[in-house]
C-alpha atoms as a PDB file:
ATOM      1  CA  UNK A   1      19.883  28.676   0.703  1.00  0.00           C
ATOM      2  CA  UNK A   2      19.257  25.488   3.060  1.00  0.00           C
ATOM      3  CA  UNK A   3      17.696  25.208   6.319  1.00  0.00           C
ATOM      4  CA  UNK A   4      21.223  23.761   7.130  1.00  0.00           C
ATOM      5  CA  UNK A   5      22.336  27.545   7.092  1.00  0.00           C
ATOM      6  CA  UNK A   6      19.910  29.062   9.238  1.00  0.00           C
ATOM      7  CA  UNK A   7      20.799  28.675  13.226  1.00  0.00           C
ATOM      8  CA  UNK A   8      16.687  29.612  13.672  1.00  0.00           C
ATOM      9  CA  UNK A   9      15.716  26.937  11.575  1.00  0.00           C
ATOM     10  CA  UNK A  10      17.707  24.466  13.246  1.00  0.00           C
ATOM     11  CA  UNK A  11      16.751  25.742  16.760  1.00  0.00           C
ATOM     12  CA  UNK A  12      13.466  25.976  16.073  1.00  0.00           C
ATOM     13  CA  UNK A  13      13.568  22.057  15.081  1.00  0.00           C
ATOM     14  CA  UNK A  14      15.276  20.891  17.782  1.00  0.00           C
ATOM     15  CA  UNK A  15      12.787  22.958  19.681  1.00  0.00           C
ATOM     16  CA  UNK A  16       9.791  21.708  18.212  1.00  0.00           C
ATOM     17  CA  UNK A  17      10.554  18.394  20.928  1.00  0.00           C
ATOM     18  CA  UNK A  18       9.887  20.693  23.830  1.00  0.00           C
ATOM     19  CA  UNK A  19       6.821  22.801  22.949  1.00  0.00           C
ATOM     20  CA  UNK A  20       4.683  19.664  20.770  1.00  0.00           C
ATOM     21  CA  UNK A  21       3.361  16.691  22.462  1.00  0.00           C
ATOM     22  CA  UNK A  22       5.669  14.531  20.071  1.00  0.00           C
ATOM     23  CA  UNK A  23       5.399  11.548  21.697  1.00  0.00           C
ATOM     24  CA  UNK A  24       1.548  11.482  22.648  1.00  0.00           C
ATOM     25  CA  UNK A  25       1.061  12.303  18.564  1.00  0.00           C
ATOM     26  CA  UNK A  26       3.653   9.181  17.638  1.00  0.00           C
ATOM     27  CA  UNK A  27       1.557   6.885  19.742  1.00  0.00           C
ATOM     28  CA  UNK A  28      -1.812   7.844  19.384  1.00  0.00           C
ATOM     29  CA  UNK A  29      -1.334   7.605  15.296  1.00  0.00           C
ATOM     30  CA  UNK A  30       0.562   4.318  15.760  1.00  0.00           C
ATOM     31  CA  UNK A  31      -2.351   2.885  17.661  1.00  0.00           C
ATOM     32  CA  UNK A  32      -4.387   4.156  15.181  1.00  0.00           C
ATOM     33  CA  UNK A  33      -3.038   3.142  11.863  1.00  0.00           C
ATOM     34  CA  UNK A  34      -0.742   0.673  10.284  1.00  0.00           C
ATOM     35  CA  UNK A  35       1.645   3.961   9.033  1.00  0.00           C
ATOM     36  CA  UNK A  36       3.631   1.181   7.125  1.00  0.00           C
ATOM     37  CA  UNK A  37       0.773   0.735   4.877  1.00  0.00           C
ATOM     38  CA  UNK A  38       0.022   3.799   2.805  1.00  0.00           C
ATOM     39  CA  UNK A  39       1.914   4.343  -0.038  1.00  0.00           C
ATOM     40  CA  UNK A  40       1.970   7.646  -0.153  1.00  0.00           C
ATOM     41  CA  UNK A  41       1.433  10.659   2.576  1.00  0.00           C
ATOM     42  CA  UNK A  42       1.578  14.108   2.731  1.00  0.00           C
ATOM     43  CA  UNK A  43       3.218  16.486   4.852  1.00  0.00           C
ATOM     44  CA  UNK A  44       1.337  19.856   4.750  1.00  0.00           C
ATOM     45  CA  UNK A  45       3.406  22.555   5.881  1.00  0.00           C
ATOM     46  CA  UNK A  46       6.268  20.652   6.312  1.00  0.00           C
ATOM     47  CA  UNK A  47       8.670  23.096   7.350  1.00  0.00           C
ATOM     48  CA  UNK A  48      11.799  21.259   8.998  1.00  0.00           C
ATOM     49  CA  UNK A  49      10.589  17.475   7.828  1.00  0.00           C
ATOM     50  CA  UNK A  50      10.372  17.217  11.499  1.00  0.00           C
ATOM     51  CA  UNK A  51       6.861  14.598  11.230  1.00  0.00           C
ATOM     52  CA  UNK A  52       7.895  13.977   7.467  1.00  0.00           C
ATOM     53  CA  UNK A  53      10.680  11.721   9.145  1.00  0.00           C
ATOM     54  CA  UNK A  54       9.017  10.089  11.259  1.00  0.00           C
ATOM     55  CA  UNK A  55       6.360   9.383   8.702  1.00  0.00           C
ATOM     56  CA  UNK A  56       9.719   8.142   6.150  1.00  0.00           C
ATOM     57  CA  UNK A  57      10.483   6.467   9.060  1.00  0.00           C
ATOM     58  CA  UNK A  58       7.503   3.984   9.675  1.00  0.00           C
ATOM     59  CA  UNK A  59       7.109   3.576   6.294  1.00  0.00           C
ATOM     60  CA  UNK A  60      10.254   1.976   5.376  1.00  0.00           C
ATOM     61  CA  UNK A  61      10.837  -1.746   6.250  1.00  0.00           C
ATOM     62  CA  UNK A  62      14.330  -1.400   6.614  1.00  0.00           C
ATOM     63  CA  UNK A  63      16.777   0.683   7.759  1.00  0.00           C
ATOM     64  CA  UNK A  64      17.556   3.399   5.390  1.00  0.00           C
ATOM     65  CA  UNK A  65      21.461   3.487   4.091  1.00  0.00           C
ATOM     66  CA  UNK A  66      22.980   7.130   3.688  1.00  0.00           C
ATOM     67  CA  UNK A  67      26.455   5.934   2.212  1.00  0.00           C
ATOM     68  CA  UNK A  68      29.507   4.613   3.986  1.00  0.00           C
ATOM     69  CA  UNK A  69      27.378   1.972   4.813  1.00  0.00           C
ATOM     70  CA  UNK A  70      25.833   3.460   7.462  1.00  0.00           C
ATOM     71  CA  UNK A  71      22.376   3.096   8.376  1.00  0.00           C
ATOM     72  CA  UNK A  72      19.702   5.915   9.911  1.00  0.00           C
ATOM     73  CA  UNK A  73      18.264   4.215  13.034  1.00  0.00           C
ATOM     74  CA  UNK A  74      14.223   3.567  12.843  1.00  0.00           C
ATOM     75  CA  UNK A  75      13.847   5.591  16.013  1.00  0.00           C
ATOM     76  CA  UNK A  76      11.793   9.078  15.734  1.00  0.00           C
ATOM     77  CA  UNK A  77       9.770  10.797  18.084  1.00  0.00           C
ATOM     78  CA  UNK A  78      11.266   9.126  21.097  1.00  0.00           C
ATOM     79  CA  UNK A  79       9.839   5.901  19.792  1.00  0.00           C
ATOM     80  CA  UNK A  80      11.647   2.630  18.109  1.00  0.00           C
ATOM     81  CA  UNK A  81      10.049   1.589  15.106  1.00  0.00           C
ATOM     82  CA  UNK A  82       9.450  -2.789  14.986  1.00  0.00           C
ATOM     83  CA  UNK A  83      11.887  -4.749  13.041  1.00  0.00           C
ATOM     84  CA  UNK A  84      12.262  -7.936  12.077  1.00  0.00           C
ATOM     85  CA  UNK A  85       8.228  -8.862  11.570  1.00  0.00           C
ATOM     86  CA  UNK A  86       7.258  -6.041   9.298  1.00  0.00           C
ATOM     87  CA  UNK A  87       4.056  -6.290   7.253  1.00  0.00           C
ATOM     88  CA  UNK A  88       4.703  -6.633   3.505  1.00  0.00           C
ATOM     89  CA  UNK A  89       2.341  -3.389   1.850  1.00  0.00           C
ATOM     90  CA  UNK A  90      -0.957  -4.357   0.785  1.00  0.00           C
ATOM     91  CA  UNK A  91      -3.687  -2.684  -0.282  1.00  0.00           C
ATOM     92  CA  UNK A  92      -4.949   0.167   1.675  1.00  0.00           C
ATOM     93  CA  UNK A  93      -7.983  -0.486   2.615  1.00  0.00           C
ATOM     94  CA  UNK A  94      -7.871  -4.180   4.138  1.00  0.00           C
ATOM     95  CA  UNK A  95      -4.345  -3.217   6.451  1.00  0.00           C
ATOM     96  CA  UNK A  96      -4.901  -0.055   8.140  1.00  0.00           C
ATOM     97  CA  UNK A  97      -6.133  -0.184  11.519  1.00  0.00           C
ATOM     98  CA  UNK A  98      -9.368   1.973  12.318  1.00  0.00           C
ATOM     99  CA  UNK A  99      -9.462   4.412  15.508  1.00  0.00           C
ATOM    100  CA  UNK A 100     -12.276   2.507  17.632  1.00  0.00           C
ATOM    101  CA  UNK A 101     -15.472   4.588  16.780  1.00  0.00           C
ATOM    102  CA  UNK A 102     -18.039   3.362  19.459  1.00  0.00           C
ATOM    103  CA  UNK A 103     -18.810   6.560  20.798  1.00  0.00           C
ATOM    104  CA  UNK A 104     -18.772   8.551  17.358  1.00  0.00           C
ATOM    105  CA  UNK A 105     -21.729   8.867  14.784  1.00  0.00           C
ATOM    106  CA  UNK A 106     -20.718   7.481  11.546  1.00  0.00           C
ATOM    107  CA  UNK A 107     -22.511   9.771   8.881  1.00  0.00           C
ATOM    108  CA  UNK A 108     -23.377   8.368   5.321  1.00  0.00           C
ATOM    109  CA  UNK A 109     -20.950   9.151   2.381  1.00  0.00           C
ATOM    110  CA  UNK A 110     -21.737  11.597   0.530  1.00  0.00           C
ATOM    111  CA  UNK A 111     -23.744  10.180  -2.968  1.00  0.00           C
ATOM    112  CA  UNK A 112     -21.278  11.109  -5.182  1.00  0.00           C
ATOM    113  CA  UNK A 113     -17.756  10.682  -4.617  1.00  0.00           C
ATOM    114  CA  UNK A 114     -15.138  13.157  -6.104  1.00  0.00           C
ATOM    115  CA  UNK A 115     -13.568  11.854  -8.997  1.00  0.00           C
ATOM    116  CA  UNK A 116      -9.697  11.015  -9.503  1.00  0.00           C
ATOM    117  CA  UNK A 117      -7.794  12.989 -12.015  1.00  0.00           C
ATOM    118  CA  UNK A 118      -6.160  10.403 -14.530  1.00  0.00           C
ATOM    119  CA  UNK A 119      -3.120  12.468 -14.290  1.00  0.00           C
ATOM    120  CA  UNK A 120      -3.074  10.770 -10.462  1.00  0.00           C
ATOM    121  CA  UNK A 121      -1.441   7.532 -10.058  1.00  0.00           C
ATOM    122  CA  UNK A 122      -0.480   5.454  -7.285  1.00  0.00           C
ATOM    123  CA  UNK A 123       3.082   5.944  -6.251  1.00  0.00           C
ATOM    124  CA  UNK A 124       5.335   2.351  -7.120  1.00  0.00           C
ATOM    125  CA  UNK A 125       7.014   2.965  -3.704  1.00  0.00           C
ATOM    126  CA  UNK A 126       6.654   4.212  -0.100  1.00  0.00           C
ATOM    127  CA  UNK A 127       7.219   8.250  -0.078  1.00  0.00           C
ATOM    128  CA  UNK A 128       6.391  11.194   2.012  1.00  0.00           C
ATOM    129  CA  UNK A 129       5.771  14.376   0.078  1.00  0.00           C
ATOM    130  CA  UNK A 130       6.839  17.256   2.091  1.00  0.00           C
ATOM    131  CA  UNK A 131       4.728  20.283   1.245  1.00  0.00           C
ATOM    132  CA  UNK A 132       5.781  24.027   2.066  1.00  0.00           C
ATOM    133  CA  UNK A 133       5.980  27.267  -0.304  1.00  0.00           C
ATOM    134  CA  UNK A 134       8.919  28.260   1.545  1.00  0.00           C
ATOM    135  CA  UNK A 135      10.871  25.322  -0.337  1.00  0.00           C
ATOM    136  CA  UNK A 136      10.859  27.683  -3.074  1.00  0.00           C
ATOM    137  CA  UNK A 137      13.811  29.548  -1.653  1.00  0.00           C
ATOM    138  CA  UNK A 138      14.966  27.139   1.525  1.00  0.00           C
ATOM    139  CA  UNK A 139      15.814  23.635   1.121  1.00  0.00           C
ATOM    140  CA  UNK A 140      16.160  21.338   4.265  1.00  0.00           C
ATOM    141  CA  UNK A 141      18.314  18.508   4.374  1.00  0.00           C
ATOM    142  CA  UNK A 142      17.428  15.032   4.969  1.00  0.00           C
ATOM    143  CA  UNK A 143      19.088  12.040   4.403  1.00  0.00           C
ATOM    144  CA  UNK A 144      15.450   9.787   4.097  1.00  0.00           C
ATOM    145  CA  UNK A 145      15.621   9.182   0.346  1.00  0.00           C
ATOM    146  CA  UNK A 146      11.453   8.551   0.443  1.00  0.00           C
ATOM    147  CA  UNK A 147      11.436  12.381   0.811  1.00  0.00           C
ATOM    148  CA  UNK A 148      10.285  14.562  -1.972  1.00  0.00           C
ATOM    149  CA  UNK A 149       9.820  18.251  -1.436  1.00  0.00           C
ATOM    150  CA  UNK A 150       6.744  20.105  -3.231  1.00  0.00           C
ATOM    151  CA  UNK A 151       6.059  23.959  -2.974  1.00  0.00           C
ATOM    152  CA  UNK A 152       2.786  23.917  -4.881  1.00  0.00           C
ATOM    153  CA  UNK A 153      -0.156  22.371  -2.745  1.00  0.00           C
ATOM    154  CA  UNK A 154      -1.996  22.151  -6.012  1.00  0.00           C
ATOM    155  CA  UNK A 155       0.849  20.672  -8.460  1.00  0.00           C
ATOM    156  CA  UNK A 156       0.884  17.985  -5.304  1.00  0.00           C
ATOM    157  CA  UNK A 157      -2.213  17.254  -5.150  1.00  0.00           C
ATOM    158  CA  UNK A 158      -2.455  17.080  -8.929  1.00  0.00           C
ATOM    159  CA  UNK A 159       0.659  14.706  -9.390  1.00  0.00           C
ATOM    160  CA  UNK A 160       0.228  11.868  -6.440  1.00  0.00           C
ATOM    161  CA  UNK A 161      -2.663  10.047  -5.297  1.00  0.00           C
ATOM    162  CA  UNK A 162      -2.072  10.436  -1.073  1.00  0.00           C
ATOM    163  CA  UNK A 163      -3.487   7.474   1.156  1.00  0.00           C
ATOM    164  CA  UNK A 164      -3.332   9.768   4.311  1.00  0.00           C
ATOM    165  CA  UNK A 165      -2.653  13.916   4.725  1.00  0.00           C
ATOM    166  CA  UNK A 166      -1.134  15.021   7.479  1.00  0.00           C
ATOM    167  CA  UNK A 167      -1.188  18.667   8.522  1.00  0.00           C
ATOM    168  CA  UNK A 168       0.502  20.341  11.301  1.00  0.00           C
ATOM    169  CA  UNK A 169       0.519  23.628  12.592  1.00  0.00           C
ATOM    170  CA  UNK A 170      -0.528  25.479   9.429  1.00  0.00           C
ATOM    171  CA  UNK A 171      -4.084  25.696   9.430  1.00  0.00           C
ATOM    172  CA  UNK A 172      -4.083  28.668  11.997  1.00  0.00           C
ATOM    173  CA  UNK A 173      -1.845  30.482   9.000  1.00  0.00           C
ATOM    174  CA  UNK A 174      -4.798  30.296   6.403  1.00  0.00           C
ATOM    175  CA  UNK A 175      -8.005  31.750   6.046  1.00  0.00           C
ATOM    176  CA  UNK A 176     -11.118  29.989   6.587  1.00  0.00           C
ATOM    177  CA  UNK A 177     -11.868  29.883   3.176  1.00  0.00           C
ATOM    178  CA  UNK A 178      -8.923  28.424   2.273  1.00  0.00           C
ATOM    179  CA  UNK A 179      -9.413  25.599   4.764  1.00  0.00           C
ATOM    180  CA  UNK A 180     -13.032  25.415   3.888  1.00  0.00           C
ATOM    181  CA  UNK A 181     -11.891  24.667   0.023  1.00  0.00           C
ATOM    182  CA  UNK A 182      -8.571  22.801   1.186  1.00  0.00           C
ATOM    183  CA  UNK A 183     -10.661  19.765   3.359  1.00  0.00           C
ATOM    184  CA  UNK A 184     -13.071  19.587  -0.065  1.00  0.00           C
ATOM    185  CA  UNK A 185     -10.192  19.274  -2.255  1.00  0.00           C
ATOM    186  CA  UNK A 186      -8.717  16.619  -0.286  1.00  0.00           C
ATOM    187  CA  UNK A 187     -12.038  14.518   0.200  1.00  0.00           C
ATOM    188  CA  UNK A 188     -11.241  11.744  -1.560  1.00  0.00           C
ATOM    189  CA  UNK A 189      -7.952  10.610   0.581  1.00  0.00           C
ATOM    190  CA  UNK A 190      -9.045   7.902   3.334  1.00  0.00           C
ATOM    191  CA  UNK A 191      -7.073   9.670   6.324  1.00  0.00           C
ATOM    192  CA  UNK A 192      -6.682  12.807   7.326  1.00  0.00           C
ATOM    193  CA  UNK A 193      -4.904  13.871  10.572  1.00  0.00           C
ATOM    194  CA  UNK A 194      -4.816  17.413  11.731  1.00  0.00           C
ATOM    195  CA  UNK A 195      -3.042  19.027  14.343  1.00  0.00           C
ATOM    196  CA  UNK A 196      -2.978  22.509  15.434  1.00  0.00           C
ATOM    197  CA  UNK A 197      -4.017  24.886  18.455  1.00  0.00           C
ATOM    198  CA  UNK A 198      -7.372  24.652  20.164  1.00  0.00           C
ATOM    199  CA  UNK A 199      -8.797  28.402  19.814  1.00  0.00           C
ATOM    200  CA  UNK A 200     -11.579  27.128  22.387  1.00  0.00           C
ATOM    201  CA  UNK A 201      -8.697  27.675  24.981  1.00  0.00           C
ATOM    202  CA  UNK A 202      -8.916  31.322  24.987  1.00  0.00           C
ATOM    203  CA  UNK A 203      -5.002  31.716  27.175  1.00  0.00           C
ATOM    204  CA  UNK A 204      -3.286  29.112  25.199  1.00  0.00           C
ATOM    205  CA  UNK A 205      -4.463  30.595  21.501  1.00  0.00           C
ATOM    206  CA  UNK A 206      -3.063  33.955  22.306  1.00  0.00           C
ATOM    207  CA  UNK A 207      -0.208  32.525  23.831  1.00  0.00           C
ATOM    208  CA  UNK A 208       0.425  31.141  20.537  1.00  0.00           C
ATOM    209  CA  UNK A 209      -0.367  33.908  18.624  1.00  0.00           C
ATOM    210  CA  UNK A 210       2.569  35.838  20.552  1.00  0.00           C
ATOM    211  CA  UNK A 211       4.574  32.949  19.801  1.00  0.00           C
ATOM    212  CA  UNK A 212       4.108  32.978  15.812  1.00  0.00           C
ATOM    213  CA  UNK A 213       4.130  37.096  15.804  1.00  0.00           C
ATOM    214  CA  UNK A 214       7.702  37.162  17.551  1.00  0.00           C
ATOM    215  CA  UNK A 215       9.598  34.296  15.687  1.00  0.00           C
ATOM    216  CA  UNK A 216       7.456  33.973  12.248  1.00  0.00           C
ATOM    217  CA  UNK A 217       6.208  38.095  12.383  1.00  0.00           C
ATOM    218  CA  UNK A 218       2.715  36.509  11.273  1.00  0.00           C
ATOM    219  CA  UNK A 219      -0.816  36.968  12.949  1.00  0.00           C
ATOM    220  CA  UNK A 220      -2.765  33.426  13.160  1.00  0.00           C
ATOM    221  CA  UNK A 221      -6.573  32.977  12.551  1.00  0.00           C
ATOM    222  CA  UNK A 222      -8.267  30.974  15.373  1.00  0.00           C
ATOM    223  CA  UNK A 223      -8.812  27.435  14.394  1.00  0.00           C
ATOM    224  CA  UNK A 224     -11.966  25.546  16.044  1.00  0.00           C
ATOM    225  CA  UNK A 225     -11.656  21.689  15.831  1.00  0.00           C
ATOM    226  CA  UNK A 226     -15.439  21.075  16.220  1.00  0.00           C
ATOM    227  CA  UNK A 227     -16.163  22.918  13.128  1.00  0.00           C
ATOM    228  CA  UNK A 228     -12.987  21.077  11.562  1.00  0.00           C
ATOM    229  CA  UNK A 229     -15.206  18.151  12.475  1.00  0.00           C
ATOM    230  CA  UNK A 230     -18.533  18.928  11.471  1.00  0.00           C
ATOM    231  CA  UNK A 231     -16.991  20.211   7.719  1.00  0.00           C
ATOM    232  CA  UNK A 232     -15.288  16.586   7.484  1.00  0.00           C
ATOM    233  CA  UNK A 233     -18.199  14.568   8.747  1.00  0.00           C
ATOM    234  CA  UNK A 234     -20.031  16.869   6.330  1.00  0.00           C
ATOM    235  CA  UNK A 235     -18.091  15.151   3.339  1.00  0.00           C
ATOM    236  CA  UNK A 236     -18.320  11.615   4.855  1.00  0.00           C
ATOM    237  CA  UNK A 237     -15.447  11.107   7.345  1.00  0.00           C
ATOM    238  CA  UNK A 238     -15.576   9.436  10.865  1.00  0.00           C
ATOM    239  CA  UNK A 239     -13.784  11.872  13.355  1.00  0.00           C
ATOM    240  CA  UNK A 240     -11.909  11.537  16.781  1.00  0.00           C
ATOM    241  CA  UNK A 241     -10.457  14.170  18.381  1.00  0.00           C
ATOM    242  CA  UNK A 242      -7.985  14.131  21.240  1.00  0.00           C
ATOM    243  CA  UNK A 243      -6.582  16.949  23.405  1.00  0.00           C
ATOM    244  CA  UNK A 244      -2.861  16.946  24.063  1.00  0.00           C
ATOM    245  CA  UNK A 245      -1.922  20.668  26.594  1.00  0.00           C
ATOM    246  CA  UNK A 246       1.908  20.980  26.769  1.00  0.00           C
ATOM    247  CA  UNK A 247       3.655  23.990  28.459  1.00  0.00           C
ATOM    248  CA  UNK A 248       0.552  26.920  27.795  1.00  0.00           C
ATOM    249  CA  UNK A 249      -0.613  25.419  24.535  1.00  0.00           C
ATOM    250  CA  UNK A 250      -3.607  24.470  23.664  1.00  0.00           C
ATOM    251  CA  UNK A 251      -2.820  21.202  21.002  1.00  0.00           C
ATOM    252  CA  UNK A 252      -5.272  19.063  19.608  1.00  0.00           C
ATOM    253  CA  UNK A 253      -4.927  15.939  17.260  1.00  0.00           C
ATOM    254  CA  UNK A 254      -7.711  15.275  14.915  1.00  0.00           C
ATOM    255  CA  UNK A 255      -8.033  11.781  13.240  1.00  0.00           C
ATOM    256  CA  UNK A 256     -10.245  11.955   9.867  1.00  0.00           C
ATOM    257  CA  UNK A 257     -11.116   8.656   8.077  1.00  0.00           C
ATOM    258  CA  UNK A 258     -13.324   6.792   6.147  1.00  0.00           C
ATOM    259  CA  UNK A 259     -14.732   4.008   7.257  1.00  0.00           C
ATOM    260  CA  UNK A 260     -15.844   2.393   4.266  1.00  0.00           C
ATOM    261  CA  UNK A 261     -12.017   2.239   3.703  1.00  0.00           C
ATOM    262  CA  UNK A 262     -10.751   0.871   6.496  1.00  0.00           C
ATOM    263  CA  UNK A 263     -10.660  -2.061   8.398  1.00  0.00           C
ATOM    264  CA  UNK A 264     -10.419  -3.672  12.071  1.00  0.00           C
ATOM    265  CA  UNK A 265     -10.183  -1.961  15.379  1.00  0.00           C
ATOM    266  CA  UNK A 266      -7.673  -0.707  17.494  1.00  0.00           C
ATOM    267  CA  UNK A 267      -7.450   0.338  21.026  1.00  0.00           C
ATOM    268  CA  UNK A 268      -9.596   3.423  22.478  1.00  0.00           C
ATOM    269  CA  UNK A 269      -7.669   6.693  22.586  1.00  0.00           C
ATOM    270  CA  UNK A 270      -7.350   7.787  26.374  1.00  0.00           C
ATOM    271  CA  UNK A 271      -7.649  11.442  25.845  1.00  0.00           C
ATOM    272  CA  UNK A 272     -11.418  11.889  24.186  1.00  0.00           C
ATOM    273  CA  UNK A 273     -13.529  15.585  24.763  1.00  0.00           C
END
């Protein structure tokens, strides 16, 4: 069966524009990183591939051809992607751009680092890696060939070495635990960048819990962003968080990285606690 099939699945993609702060996410992670740089970066709870384009997107230098020679246009999220004077890759840590951290503590890293499995290797070219257990049984179509679809969190983690992880909108679907033993198992990648509903915001959380009972018949777990931030200072990341309220929801967009691995400074986000 394919996503393709499903009139939900594509409504709830084309409706994923209205209810996220696309745009405000696009440009504050643009501002914030070099997203041409990383080799390779994974899409947690992927779903649709609604970010996993975008993130194919800015990663590839050129347009992409889908036969016929036609070409997918570098515009996602509202925003154009630069052509013309695109940065050749290079190694991770001396182009991505680091979230100005002048009003954030910078905590030591931890003594001992986690170790790479040998199994893990750096990927030879740019690719998202789209990660959802419901792939086991729906496939979505894209036409971004730097796509590759994973139902196994583990077997991905086991199989690619990720530069940045990107997670959106599935961390209020897991336990605690699991998110407790999912931010120590991904410790060793430079960037993290969560997003996901501020359970602070009392209104907006149950808003969103109606919202996920009705169309996904699931009850969510409250997710608190400070503690998000204390776990991943905890294992040696610098943190900035930034609150983004569309419609009655509560979003937040939490940037995770470590500054031993990344270079120069950026512009200050606007929308800090």
């Amino acid at each position: 069966m394919s996503f393709d099939n499903s009139y939900v699945e594509r409504l709830r993609k084309k409706a994923r524009g209205v209810i996220l702060p696309t745009q405000e996410i696009c440009t504050i992670l643009e501002s914030s990183f070099d997203l041409s740089t990383p080799r390779t970066i994974a899409d947690f709870g992927a779903g649709t591939l609604y970010f996993s384009e975008y993130f194919a997107t800015m990663m590839t230098s050129s347009d992409i051809s889908i036969g016929g020679g036609q070409k997918l246009k570098n515009s996602v999220c509202g925003l154009e992607s630069k052509s013309g004077n695109e940065k050749q890759p290079q190694a991770i840590e001396h182009t991505l751009q680091k979230v100005d951290s002048s009003n954030t503590t910078n905590l030591s890293e931890p003594t001992a680092n986690r170790a790479e499995s040998t199994s893990k290797v750096p990927t030879p070219q740019c690719k998202v890696v789209a990660i959802d257990s419901i792939y086991t049984t729906l496939t979505p179509h894209t036409h971004y060939p730097n796509i590759t679809l994973e139902s196994s969190l583990d077997s991905a983690l086991s199989r690619y070495a990720f530069d940045l992880f990107f997670a959106s909108d599935v961390l209020h679907h897991l336990s605690q635990e699991f998110i407790n033993n999912l931010l120590e198992s991904i410790a060793s990648i430079p960037i993290i960048v969560i997003k996901d509903i501020d359970s602070r915001h009392l209104l907006g959380h149950y808003a969103n819990a109606l919202h996920d009972l009705v169309f996904n018949q699931e009850k969510v777990c409250k997710v608190y962003p400070n503690k998000l931030e204390s776990t991943l200072q905890a294992l040696g990341y610098t943190t900035r968080y930034h609150y983004l309220p569309k419609l009655w929801y509560p979003h937040f967009l939490l940037l995770a990285y470590k500054s031993d691995q990344i270079t120069q400074t950026t512009t200050k986000d606007a929308n800090e606690r």
